[in-house]
Protein backbone atom coordinates (compact mmCIF):
# COMPACT_ATOMS: atom_id res chain seq x y z
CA UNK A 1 -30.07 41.55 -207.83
CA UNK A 2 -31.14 43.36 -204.92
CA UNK A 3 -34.36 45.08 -204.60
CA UNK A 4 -34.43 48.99 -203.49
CA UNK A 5 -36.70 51.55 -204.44
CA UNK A 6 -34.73 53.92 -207.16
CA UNK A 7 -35.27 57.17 -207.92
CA UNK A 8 -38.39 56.14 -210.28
CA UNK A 9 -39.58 54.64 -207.67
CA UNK A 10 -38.87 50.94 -208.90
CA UNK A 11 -37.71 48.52 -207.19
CA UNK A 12 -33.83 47.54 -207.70
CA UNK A 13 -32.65 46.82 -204.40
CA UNK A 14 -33.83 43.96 -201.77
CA UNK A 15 -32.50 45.30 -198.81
CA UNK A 16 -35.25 48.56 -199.52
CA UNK A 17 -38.38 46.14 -200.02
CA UNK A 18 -39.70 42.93 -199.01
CA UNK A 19 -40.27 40.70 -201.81
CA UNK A 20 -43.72 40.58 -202.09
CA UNK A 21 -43.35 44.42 -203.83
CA UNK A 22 -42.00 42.89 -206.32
CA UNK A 23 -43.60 42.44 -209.89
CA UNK A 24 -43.35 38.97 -211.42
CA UNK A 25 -40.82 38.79 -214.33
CA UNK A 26 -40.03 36.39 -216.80
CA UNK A 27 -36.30 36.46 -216.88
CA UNK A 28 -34.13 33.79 -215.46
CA UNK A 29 -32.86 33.78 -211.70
CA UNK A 30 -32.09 30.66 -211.07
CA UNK A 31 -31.42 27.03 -212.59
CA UNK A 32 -33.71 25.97 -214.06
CA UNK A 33 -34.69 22.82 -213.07
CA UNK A 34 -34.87 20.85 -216.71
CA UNK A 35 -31.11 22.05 -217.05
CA UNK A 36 -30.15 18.46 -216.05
CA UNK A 37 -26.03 18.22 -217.71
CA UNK A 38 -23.46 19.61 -215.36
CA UNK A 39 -22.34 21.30 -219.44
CA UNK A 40 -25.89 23.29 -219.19
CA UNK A 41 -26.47 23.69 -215.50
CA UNK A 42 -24.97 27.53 -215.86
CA UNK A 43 -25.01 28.33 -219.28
CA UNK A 44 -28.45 26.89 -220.75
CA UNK A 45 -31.04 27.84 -218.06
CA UNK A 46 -28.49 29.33 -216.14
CA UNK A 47 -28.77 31.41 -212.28
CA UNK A 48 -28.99 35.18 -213.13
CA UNK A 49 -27.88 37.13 -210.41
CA UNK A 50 -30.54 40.05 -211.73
CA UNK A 51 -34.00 40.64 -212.98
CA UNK A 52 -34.42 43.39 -216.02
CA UNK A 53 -36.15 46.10 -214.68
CA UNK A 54 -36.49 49.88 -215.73
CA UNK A 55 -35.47 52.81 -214.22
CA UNK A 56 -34.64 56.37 -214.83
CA UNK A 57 -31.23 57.86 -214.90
CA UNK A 58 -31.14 61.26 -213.34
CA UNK A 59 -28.88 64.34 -214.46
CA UNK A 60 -26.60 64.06 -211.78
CA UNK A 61 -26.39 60.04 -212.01
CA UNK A 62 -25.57 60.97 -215.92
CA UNK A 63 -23.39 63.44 -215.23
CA UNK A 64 -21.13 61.12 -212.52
CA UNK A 65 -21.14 58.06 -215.15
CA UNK A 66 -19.46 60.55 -217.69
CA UNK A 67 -17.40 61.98 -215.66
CA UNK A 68 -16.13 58.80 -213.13
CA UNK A 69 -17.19 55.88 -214.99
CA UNK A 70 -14.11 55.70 -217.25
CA UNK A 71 -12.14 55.65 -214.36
CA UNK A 72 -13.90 53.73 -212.20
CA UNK A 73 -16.29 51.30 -214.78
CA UNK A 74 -14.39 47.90 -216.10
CA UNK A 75 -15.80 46.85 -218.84
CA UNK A 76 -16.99 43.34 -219.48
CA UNK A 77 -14.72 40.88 -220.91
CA UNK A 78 -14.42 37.33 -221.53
CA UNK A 79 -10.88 37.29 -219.96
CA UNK A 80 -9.37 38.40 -216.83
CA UNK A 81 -7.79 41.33 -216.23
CA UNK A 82 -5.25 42.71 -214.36
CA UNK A 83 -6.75 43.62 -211.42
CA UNK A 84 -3.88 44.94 -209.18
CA UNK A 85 -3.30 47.34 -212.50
CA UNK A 86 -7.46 48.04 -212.18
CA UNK A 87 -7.01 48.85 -208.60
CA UNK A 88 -3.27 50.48 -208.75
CA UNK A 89 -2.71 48.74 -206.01
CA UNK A 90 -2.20 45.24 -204.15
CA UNK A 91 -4.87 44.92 -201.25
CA UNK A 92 -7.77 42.53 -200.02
CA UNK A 93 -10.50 42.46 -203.03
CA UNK A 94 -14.36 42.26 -201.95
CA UNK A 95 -16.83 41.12 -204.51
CA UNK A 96 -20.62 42.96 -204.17
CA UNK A 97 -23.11 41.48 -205.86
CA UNK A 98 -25.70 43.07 -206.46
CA UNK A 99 -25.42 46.52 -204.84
CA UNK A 100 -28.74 48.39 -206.32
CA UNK A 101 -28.31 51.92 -205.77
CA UNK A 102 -24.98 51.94 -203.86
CA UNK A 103 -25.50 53.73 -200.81
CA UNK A 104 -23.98 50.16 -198.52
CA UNK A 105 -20.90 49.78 -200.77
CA UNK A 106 -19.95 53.11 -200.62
CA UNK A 107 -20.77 53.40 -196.95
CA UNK A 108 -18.46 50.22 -196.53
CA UNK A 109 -15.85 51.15 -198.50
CA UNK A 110 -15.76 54.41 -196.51
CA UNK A 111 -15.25 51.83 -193.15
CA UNK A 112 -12.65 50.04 -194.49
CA UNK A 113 -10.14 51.44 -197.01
CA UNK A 114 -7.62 49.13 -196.78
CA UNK A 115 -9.85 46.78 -199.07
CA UNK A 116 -10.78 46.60 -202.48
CA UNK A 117 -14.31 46.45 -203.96
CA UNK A 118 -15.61 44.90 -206.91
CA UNK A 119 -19.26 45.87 -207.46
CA UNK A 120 -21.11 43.99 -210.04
CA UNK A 121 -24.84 45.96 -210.86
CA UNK A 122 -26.15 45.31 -214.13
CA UNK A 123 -28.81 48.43 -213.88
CA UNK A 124 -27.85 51.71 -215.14
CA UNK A 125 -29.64 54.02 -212.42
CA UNK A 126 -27.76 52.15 -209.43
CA UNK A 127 -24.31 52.27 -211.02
CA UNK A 128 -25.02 56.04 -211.91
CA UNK A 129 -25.86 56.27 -207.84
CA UNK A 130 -23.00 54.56 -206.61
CA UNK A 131 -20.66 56.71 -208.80
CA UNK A 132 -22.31 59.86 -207.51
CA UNK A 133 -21.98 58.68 -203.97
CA UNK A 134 -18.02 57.91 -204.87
CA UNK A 135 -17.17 61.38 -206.09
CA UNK A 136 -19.37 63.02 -203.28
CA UNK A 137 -17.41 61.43 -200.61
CA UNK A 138 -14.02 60.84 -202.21
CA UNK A 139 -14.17 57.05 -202.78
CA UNK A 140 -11.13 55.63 -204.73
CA UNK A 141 -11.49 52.35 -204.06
CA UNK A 142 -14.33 50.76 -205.66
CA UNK A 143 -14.41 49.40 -209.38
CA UNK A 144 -18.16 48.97 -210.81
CA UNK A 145 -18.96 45.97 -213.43
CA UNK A 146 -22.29 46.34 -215.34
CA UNK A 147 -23.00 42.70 -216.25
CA UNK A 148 -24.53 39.53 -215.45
CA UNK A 149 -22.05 38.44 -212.09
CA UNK A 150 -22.08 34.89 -212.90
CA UNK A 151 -20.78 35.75 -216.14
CA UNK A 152 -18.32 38.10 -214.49
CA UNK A 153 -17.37 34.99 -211.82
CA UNK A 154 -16.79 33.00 -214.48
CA UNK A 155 -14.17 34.74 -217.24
CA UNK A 156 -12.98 38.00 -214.67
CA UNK A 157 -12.32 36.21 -211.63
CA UNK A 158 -9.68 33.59 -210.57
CA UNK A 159 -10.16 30.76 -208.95
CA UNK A 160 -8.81 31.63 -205.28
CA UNK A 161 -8.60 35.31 -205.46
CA UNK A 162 -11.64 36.95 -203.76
CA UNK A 163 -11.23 37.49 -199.92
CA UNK A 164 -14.68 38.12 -199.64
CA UNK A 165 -18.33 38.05 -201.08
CA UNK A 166 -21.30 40.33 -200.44
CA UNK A 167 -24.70 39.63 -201.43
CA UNK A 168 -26.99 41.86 -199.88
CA UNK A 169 -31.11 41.08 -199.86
CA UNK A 170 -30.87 39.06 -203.02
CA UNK A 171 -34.44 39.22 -204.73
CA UNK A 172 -36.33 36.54 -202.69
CA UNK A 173 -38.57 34.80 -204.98
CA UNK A 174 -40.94 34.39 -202.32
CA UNK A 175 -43.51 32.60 -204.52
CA UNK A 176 -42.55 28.74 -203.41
CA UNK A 177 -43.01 28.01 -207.23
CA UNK A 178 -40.52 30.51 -207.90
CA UNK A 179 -37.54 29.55 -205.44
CA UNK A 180 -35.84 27.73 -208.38
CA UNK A 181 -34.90 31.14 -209.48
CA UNK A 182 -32.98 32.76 -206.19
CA UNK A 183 -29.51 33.02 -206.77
CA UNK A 184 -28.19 31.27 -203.45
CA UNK A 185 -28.71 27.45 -205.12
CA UNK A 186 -25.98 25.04 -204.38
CA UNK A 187 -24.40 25.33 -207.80
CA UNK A 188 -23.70 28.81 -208.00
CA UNK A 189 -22.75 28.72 -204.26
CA UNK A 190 -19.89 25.88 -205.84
CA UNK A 191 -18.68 29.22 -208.71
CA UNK A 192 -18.25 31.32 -205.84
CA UNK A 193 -16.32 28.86 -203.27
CA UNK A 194 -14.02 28.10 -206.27
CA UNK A 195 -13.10 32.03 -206.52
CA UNK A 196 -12.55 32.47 -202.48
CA UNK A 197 -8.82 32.53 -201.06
CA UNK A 198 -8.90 29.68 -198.38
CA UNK A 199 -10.23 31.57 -195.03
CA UNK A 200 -12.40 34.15 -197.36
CA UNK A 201 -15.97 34.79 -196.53
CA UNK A 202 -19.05 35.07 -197.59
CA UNK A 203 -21.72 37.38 -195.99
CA UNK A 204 -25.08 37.05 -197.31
CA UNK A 205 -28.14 38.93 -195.62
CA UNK A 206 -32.22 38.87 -196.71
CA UNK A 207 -35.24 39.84 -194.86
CA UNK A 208 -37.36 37.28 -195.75
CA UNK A 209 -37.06 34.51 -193.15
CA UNK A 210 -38.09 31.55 -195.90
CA UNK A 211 -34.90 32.02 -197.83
CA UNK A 212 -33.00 33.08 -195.00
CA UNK A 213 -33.47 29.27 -194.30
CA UNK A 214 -32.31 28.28 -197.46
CA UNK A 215 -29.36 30.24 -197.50
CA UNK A 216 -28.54 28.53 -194.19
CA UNK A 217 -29.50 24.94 -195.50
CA UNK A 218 -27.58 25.34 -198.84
CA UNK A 219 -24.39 27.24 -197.83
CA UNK A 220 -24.02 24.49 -194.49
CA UNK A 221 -24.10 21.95 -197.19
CA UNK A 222 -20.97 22.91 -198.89
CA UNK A 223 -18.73 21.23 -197.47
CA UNK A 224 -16.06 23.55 -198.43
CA UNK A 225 -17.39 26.58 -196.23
CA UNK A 226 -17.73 26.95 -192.32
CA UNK A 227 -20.18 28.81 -190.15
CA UNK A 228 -18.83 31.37 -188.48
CA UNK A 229 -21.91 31.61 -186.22
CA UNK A 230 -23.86 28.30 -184.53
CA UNK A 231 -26.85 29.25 -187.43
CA UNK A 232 -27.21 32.76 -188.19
CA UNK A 233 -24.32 35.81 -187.28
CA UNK A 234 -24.99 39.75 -185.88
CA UNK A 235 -24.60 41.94 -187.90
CA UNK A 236 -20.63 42.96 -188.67
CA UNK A 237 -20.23 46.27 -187.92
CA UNK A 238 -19.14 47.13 -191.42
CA UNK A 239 -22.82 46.35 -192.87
CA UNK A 240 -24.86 49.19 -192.05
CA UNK A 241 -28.73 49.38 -191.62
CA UNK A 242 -30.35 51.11 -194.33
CA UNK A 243 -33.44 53.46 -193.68
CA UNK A 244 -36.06 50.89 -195.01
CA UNK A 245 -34.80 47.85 -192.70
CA UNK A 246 -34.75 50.21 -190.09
CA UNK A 247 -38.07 50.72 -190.87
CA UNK A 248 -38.61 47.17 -190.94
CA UNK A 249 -36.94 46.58 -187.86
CA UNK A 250 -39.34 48.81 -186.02
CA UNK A 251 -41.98 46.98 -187.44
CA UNK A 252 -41.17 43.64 -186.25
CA UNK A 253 -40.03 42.23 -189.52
CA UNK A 254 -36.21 39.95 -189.39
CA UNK A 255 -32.93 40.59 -190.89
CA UNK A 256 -30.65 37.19 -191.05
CA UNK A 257 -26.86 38.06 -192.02
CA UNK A 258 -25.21 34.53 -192.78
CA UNK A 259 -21.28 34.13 -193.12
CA UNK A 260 -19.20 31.31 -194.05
CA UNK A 261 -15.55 31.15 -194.40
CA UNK A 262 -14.19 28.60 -197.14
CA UNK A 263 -11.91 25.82 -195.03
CA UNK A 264 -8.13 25.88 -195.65
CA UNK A 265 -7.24 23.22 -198.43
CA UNK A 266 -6.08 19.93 -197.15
């Protein structure tokens, strides 16, 4: 997940704190690294792509999950649906993983309407945001999945259907005995390859310069994806700075945006 301060004041966004305001959990992140079989590498001690933590949903979060999430909320399910029929509508389709209270996918989706977004956001306060945000500013195109996204990767995605991937200040684990549990690991960058079109992206961004290396060393070492960039990219125009990495910014402190684009099949 990404870690953001919510309206209780808890983090549940990255790109809105640097890691080291964040409390120690014990819920899975990563692979663990006694889940030796390629059968139990996901599923046993498998990457989460979130850690459980509270938060409070206000009245007007409440009130937009009532009154938009049935149209805009897919529910979980082991199989794949229709997602031209989710969408009503045939266009490039964005996976965001991770979006915490949904202030950059809605700005984004605002940029660029001629795409399709998938947000996956397994806490309650930041999918009550994001639907606020969408019926505040008149956002059609954005469909919302509360669930684990490697789960969601796994049973509601295709292989070779995503034209892009988003993940946003991932929680950085900055404890080094805790890096086993970031989500960017080589196996679950493998999952997500095997659901990008050939020429899709990913765009990952942190602010924490240790894992910013990682990112770097594990996604070059796919040999499926590309840099775009010779090491890290600018910023794309279409990711906009939130208040706290401005913040950041102006105190010195990095942002690294990383994107790859999977090579065409031979």
């Amino acid at each position: 997940m990404i870690h953001d301060p919510n309206e209780a004041g808890l983090p549940s966004d990255a790109s809105e704190l640097s890691g080291d305001a964040l409390p120690e959990s014990n819920d899975t992140a990563g692979i663990d690294a006694d889940a030796t079989t390629p059968e139990n590498a996901l599923h046993l001690r498998r990457i989460r792509s979130f850690v459980t933590r509270a938060g409070r949903v206000s009245t007007g979060q409440r009130r937009a999950m009532d009154e938009l999430g049935p149209r805009f909320v897919v529910p979980y399910s082991p199989e794949e649906p229709d997602w031209d029929a989710v969408f009503a509508r045939r266009a490039p389709r964005i996976l965001e993983i991770g979006f915490g209270m949904g202030a950059t996918p809605a700005e984004i989706d605002a940029r660029r309407q001629d795409d399709d977004f998938l947000g996956v956001e397994v806490h309650e306060p930041g999918v009550g945001a994001l639907l606020k945000l969408m019926g505040e500013q008149n956002l059609s195109n954005i469909r919302i999945i509360q669930h684990d996204a490697v789960e969601v990767l796994e049973n509601m995605i295709a292989p070779e259907s995503l034209d892009g991937v988003h993940i946003f200040f991932p929680d950085p684990w900055h404890k080094p005995r805790h890096h086993k549990r970031r989500l960017i690991q080589p196996k679950f960058v493998a999952l997500l390859v095997s659901r990008l079109k050939p020429g899709a992206y990913i765009h990952c961004a942190t602010d924490w310069q240790n894992y910013a290396e990682q990112m770097l060393e594990v996604l070059g070492a796919d040999p499926a994806l590309e840099n775009t960039a010779d090491g890290y990219a600018p910023r794309p125009d279409y990711r906009p700075v939130t208040k706290f990495e401005k913040r950041g910014l102006r105190l010195g402190h990095g942002v690294w945006d990383l994107i790859y684009k999977r090579r065409p099949v031979s």
